[in-house]
N, C-alpha and C. Protein backbone atom coordinates (compact mmCIF):
# COMPACT_ATOMS: atom_id res chain seq x y z
N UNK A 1 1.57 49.51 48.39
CA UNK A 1 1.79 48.12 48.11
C UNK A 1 3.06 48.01 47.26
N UNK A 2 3.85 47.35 47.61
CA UNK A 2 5.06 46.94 46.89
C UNK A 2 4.74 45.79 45.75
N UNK A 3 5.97 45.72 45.00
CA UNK A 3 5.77 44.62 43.66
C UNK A 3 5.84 43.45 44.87
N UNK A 4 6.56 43.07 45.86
CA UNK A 4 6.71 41.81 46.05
C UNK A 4 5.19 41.22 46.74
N UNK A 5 4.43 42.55 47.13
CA UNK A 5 3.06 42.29 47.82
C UNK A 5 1.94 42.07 46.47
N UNK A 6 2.28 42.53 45.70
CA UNK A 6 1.55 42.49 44.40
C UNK A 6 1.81 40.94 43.93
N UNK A 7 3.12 40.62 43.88
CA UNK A 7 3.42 39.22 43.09
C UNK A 7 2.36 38.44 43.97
N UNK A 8 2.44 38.45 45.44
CA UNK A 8 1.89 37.61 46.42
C UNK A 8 0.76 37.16 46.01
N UNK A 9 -0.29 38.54 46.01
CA UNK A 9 -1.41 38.35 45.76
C UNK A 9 -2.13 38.07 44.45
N UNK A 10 -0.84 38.16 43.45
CA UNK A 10 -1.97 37.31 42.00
C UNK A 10 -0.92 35.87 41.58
N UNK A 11 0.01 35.70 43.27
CA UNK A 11 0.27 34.44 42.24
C UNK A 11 -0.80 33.28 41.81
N UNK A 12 -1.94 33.44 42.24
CA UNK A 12 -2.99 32.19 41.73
C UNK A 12 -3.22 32.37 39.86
N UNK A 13 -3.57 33.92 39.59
CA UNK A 13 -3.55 34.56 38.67
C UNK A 13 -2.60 33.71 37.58
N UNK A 14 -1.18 34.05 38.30
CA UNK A 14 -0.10 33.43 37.50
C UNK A 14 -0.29 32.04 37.11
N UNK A 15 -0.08 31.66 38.11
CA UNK A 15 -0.44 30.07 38.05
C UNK A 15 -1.55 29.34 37.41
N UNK A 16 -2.20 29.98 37.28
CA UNK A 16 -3.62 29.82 36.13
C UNK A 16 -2.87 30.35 34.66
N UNK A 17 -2.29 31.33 35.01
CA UNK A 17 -1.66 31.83 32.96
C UNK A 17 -0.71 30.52 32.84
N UNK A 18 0.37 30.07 33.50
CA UNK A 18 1.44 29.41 33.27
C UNK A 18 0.47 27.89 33.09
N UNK A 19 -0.16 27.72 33.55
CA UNK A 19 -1.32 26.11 33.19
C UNK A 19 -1.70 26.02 32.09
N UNK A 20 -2.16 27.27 31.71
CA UNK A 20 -2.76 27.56 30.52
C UNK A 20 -2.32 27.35 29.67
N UNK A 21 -1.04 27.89 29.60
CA UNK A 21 0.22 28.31 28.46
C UNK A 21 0.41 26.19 28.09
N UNK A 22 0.87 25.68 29.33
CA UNK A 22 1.05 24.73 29.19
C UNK A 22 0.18 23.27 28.54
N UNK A 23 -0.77 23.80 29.29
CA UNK A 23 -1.87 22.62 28.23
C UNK A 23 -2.45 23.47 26.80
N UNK A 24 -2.23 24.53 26.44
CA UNK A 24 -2.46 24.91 25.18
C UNK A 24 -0.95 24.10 24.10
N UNK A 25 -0.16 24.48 24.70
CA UNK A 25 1.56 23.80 24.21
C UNK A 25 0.95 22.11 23.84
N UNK A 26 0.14 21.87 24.69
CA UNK A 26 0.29 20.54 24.68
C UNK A 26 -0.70 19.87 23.57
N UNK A 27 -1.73 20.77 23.51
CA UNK A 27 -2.81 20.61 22.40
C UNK A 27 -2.53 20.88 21.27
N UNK A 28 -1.48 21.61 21.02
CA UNK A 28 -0.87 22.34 19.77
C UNK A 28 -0.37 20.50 19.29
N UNK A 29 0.70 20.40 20.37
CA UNK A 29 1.84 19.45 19.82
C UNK A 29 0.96 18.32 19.89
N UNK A 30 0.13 17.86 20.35
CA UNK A 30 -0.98 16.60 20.32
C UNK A 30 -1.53 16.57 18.62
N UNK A 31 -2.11 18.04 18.61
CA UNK A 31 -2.88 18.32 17.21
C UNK A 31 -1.93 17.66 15.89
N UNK A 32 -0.69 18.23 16.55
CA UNK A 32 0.38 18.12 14.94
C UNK A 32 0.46 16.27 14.68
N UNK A 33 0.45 16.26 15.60
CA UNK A 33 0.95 14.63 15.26
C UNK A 33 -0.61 14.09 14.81
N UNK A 34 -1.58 14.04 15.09
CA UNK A 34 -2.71 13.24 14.47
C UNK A 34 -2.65 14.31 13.06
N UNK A 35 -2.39 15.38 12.55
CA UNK A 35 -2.56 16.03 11.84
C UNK A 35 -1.63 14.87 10.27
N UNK A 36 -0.21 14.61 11.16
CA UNK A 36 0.70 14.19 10.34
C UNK A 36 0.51 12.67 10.34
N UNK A 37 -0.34 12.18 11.06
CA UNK A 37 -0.93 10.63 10.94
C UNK A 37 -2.29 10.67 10.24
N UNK A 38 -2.81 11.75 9.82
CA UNK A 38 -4.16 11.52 8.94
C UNK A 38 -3.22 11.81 7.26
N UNK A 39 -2.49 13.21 7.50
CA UNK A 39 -1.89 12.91 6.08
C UNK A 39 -0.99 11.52 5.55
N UNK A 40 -0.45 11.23 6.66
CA UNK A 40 0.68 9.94 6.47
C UNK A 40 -0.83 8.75 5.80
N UNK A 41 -1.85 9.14 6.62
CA UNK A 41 -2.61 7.61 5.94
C UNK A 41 -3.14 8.04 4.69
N UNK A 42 -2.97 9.20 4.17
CA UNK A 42 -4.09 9.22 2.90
C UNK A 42 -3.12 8.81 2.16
N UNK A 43 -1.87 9.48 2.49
CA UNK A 43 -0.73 9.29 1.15
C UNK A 43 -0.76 7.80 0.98
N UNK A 44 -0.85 6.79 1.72
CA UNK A 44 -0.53 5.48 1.86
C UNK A 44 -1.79 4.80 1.30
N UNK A 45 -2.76 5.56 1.41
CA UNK A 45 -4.28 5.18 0.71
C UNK A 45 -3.96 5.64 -0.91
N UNK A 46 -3.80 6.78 -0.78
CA UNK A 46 -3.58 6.55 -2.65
C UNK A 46 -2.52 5.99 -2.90
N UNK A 47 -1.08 5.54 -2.77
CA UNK A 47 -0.41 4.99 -3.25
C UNK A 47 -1.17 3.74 -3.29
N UNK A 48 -1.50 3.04 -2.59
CA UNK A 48 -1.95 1.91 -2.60
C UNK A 48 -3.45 1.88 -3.81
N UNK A 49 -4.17 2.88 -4.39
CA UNK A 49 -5.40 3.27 -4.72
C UNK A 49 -4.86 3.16 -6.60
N UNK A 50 -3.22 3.86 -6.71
CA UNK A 50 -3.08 3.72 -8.08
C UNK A 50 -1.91 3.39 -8.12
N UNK A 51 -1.34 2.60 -7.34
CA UNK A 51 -0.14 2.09 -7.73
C UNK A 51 1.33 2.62 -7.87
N UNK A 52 0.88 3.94 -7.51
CA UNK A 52 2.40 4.59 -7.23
C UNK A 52 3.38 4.56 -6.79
N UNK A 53 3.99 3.03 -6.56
CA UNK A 53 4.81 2.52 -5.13
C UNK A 53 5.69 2.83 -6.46
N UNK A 54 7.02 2.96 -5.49
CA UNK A 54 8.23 2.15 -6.48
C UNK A 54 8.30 1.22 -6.78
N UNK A 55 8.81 0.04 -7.96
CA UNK A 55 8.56 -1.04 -8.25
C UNK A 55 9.68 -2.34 -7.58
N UNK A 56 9.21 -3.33 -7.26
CA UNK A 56 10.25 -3.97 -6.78
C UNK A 56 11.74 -4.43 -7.73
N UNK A 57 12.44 -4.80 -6.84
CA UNK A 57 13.56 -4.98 -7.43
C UNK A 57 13.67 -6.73 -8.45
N UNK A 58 12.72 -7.57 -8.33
CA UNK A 58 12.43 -8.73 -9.01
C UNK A 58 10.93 -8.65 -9.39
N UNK A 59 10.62 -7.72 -10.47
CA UNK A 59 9.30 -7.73 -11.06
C UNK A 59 9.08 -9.20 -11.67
N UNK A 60 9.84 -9.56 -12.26
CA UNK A 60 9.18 -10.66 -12.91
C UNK A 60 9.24 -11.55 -11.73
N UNK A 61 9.80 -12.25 -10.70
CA UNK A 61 9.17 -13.07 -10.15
C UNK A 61 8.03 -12.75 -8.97
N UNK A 62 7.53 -10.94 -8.83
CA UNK A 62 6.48 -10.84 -8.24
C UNK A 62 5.47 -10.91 -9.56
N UNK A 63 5.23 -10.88 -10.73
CA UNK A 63 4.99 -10.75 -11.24
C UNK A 63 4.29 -12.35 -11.68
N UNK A 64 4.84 -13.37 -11.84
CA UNK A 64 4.99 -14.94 -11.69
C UNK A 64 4.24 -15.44 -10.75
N UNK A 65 4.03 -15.12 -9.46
CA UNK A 65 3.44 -15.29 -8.33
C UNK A 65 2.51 -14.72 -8.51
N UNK A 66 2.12 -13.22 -8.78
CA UNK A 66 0.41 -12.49 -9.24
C UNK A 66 -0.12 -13.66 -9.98
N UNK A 67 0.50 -13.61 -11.20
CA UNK A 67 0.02 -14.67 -12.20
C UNK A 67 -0.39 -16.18 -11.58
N UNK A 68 -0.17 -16.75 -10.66
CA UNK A 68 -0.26 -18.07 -10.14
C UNK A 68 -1.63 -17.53 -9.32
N UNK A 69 -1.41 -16.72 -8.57
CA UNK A 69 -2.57 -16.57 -7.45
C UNK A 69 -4.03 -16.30 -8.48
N UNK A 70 -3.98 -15.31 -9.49
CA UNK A 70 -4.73 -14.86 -10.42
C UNK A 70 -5.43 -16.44 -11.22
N UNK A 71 -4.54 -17.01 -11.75
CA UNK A 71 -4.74 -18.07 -12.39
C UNK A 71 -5.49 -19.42 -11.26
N UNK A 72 -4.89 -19.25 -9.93
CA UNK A 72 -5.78 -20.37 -9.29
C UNK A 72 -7.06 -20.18 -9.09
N UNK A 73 -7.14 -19.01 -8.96
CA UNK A 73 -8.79 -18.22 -8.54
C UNK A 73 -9.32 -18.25 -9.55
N UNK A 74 -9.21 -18.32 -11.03
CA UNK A 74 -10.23 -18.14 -12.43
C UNK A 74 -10.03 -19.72 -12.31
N UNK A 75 -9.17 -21.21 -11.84
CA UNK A 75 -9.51 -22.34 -12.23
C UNK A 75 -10.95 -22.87 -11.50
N UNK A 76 -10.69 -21.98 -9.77
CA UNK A 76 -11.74 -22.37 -8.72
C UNK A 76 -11.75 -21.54 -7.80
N UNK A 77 -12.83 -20.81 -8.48
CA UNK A 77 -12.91 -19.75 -7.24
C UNK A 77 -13.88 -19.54 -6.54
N UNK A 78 -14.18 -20.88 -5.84
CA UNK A 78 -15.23 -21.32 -4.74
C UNK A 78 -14.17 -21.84 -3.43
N UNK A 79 -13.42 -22.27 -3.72
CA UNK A 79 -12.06 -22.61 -2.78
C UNK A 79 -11.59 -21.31 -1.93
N UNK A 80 -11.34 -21.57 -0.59
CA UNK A 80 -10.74 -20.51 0.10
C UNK A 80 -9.45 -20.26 -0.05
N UNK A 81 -8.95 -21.29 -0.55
CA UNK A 81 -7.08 -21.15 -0.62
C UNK A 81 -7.21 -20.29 -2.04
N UNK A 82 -7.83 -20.61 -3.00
CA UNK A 82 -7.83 -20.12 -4.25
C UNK A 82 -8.46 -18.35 -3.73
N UNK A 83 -9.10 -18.33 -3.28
CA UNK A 83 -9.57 -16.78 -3.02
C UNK A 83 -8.90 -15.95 -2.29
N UNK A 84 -8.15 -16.44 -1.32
CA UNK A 84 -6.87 -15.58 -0.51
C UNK A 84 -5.77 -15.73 -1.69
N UNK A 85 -5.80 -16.43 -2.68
CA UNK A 85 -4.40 -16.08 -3.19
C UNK A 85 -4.76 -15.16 -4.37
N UNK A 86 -6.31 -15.27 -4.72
CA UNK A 86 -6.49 -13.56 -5.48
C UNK A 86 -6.42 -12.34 -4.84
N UNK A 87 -7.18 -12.34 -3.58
CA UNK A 87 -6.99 -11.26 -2.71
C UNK A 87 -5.14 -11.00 -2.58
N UNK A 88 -4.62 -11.99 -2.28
CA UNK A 88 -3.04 -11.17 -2.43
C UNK A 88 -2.33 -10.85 -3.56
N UNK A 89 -2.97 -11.54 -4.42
CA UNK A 89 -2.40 -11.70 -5.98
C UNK A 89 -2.72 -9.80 -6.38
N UNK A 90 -3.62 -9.37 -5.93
CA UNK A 90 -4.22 -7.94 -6.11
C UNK A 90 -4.05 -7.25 -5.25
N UNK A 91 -3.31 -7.51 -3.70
CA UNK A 91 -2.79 -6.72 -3.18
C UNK A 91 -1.19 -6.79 -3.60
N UNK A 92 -0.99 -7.28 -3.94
CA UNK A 92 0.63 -7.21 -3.92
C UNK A 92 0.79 -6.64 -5.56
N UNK A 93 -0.29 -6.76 -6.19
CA UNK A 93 -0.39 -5.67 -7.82
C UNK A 93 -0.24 -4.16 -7.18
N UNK A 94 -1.17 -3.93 -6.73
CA UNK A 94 -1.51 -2.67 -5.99
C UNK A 94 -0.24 -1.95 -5.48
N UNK A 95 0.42 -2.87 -4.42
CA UNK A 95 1.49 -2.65 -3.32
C UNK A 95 3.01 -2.10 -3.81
N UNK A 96 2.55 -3.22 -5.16
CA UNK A 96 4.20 -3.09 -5.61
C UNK A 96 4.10 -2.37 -7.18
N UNK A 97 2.87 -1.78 -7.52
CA UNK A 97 2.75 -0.84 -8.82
C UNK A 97 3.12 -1.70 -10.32
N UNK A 98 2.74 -3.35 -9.88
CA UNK A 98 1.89 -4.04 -10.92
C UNK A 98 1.20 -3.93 -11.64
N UNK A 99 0.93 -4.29 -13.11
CA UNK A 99 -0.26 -4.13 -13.70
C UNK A 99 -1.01 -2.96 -13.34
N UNK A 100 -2.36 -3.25 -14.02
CA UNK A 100 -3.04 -2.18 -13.59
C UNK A 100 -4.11 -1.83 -12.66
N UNK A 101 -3.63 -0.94 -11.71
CA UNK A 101 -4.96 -0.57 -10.46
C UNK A 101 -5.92 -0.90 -10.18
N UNK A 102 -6.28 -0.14 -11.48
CA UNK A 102 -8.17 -0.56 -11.90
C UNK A 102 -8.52 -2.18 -11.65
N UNK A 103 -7.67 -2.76 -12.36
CA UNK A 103 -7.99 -4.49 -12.47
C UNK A 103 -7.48 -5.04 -11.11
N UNK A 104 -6.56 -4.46 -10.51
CA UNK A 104 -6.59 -5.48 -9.50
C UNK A 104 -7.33 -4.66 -8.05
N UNK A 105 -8.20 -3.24 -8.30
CA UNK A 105 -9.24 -3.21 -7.34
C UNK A 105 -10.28 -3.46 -7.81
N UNK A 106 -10.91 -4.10 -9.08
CA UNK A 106 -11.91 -5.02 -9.57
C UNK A 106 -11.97 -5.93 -9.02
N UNK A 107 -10.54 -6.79 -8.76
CA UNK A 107 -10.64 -8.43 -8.38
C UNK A 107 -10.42 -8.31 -6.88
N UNK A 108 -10.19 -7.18 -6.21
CA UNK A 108 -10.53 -7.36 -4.90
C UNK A 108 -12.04 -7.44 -4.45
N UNK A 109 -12.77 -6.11 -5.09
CA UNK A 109 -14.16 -6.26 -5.33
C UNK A 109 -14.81 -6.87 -5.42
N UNK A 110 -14.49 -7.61 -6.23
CA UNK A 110 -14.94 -9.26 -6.64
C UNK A 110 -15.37 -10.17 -6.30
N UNK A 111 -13.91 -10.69 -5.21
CA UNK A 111 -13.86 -11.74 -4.38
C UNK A 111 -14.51 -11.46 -2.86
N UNK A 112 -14.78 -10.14 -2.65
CA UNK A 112 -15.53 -8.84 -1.82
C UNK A 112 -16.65 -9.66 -1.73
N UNK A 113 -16.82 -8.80 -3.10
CA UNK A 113 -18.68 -9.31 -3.32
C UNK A 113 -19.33 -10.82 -3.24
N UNK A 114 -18.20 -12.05 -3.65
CA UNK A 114 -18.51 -12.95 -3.67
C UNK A 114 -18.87 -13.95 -1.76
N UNK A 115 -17.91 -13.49 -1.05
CA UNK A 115 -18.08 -13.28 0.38
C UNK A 115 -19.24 -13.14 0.84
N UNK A 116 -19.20 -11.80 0.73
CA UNK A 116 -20.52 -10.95 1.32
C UNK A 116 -21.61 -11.56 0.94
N UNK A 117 -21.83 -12.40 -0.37
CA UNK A 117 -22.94 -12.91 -0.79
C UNK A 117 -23.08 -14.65 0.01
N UNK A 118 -22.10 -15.02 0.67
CA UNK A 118 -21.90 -16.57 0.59
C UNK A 118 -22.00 -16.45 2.72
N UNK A 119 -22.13 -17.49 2.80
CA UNK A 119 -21.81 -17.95 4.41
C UNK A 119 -21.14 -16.81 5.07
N UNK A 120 -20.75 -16.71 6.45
CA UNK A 120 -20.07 -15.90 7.07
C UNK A 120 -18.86 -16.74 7.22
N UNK A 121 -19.21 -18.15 7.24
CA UNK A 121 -17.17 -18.97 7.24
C UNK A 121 -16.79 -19.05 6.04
N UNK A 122 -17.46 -18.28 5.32
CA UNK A 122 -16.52 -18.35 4.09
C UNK A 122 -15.54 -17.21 4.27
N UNK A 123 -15.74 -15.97 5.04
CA UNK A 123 -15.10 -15.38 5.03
C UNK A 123 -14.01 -15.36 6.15
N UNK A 124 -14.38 -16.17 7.24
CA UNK A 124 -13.24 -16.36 7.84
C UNK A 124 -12.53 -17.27 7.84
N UNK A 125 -12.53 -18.08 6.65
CA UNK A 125 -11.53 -18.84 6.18
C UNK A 125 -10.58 -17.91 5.68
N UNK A 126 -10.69 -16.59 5.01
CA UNK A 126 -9.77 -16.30 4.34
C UNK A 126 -9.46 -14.69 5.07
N UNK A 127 -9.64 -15.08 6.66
CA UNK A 127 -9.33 -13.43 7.58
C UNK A 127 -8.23 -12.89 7.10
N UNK A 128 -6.94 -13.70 6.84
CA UNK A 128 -5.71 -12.79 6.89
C UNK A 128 -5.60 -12.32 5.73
N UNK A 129 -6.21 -13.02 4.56
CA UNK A 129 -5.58 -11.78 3.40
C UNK A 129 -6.68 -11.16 3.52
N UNK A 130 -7.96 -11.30 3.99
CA UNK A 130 -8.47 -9.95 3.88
C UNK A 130 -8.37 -8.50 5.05
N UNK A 131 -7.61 -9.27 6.26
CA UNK A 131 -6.71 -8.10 6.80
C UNK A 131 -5.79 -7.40 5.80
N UNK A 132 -5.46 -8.06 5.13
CA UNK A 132 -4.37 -7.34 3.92
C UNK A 132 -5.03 -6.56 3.52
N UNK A 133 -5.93 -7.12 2.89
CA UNK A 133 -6.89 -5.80 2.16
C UNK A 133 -7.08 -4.82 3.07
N UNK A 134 -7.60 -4.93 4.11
CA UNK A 134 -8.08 -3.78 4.18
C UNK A 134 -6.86 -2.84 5.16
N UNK A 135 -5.61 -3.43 5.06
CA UNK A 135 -4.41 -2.70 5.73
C UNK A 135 -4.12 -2.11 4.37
N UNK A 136 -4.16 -2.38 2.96
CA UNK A 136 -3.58 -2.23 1.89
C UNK A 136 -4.69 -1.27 1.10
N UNK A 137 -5.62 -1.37 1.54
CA UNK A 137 -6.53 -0.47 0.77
C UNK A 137 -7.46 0.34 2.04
N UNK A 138 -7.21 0.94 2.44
CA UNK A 138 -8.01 2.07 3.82
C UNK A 138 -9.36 1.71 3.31
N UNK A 139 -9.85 2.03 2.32
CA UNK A 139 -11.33 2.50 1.74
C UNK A 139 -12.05 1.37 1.66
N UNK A 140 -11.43 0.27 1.58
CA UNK A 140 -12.23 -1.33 1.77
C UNK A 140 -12.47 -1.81 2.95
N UNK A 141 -12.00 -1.10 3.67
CA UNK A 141 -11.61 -1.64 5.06
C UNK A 141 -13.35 -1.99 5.66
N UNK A 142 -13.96 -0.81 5.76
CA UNK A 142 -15.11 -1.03 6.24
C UNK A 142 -16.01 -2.41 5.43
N UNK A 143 -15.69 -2.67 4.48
CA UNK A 143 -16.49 -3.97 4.19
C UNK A 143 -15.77 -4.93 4.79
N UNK A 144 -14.85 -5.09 5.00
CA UNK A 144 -14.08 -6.12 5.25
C UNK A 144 -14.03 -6.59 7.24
N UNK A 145 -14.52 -5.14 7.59
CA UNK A 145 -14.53 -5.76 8.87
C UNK A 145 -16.03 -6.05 8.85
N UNK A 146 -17.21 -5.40 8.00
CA UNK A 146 -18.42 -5.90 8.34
C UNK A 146 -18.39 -7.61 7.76
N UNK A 147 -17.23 -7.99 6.57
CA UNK A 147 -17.45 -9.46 6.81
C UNK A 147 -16.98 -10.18 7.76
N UNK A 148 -15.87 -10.17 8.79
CA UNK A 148 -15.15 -10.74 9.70
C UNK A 148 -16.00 -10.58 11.04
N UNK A 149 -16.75 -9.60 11.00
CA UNK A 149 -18.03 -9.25 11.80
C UNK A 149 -19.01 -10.44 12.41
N UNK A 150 -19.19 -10.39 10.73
CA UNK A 150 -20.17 -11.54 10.51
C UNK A 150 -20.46 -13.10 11.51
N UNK A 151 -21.27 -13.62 12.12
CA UNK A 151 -21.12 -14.50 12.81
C UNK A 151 -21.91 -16.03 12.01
């Protein structure tokens, strides 16, 4: 038997290694990228968790605006306009390494808990900042879709 009678008869052989080779290549390079999209989201979960952002370039007038949203929600915070503007008032603390962490994932909590306890249109009066939340905080997320859930 010659090599070229030999190649003949295991090209299936081959052709099974070279498949192989190829969808292993492909699982490798599939793996890396969800690998580097689970780290990309944690980093983005704790920055967002303690405030580690860089700070913006006009603190005091993000700072002015926290304070307004903060302040409408302690005048009435049975109002939906008043409760989306705490929910952002505490994401944009969070976002932009405002104040402090702790307090403004208290007052997300908060206005959380106050939801969850009230109607289900209470909470979809105020869907988009609490899409914020839970784009801005990973770990809230699951309450936030069980309130939007809600029927």
């Amino acid at each position: 038997m010659s090599f070229r009678d030999g190649m003949l008869q295991a090209r299936g052989q081959i052709v099974f290694i070279a498949a192989l080779l190829c969808s292993t290549a492909a699982i490798v390079y599939l793996e890396y990228f969800d690998t580097t999209g689970r780290i990309r989201d944690q980093v983005i979960a704790a920055q967002a968790t303690t405030g580690s952002k860089a700070p913006v370039l006009a603190p005091d007038f993000v700072g002015t605006a926290m304070q307004m949203g903060e302040d409408a929600y302690g005048a009435d915070p049975s109002t939906a306009g008043n409760r989306a503007a705490a929910l952002n008032a505490a994401v944009l603390g969070l976002s932009q390494g405002l104040g402090q962490p702790a307090q403004h994932r208290q007052s997300l909590e908060q206005v959380i808990a106050t939801l969850e306890a009230e109607a289900p249109s209470a909470a979809q009066e105020v869907a988009p900042a609490l899409a914020l939340v839970a784009a801005a905080v990973p770990d809230l997320e699951p309450r936030v879709r069980a309130l939007l859930a809600r029927q």
